[in-house]
Protein backbone atom coordinates (compact mmCIF):
# COMPACT_ATOMS: atom_id res chain seq x y z
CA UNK A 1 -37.50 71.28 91.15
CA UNK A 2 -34.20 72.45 89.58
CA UNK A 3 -32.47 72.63 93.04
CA UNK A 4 -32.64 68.86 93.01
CA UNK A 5 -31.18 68.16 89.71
CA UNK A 6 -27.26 68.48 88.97
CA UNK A 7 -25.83 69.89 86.06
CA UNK A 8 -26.31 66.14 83.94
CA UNK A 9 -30.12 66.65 84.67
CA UNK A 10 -29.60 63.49 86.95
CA UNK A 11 -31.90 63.39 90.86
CA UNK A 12 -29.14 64.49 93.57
CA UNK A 13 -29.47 61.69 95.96
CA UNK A 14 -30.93 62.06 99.08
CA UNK A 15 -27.82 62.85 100.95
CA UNK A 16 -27.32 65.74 98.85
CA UNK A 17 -30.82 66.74 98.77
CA UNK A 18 -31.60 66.33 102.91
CA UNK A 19 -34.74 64.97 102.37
CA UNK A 20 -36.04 61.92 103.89
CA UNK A 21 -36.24 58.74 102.06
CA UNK A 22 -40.08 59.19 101.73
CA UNK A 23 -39.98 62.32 100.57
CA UNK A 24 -36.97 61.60 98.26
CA UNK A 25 -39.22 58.72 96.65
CA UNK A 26 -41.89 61.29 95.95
CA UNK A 27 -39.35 63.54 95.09
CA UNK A 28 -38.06 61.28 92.11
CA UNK A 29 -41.87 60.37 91.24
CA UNK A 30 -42.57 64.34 90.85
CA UNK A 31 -39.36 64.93 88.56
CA UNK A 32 -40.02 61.86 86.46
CA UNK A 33 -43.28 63.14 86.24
CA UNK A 34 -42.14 66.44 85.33
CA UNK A 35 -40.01 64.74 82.34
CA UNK A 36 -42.71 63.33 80.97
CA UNK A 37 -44.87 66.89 80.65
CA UNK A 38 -41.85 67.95 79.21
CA UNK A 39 -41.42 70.96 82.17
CA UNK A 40 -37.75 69.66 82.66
CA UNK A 41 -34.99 68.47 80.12
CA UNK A 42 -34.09 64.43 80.50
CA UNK A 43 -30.52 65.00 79.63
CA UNK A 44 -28.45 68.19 79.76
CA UNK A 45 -27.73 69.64 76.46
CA UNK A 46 -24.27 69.47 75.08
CA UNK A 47 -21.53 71.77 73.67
CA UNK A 48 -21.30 71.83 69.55
């Protein structure tokens, strides 16, 4: 799921991505989803 998050942690929209716009709604539904279980960062960290 990395591959379709940029460096900000934000979902790469679907013209990046090449995925179809059904696909690109479950796509955002698993990373959300993701989020939540804590498996992937909601923001990127930042530099001290």
């Amino acid at each position: 799921m990395k591959r379709f998050v940029n460096e900000q942690k934000k979902i790469r929209p679907r013209r990046e991505t090449g995925t179809c716009s059904k696909h690109q709604r479950l796509l955002a539904r698993a990373i959300k989803k993701a989020r939540h279980m804590a498996l992937l960062p909601f923001t990127a960290e930042r530099w001290r």
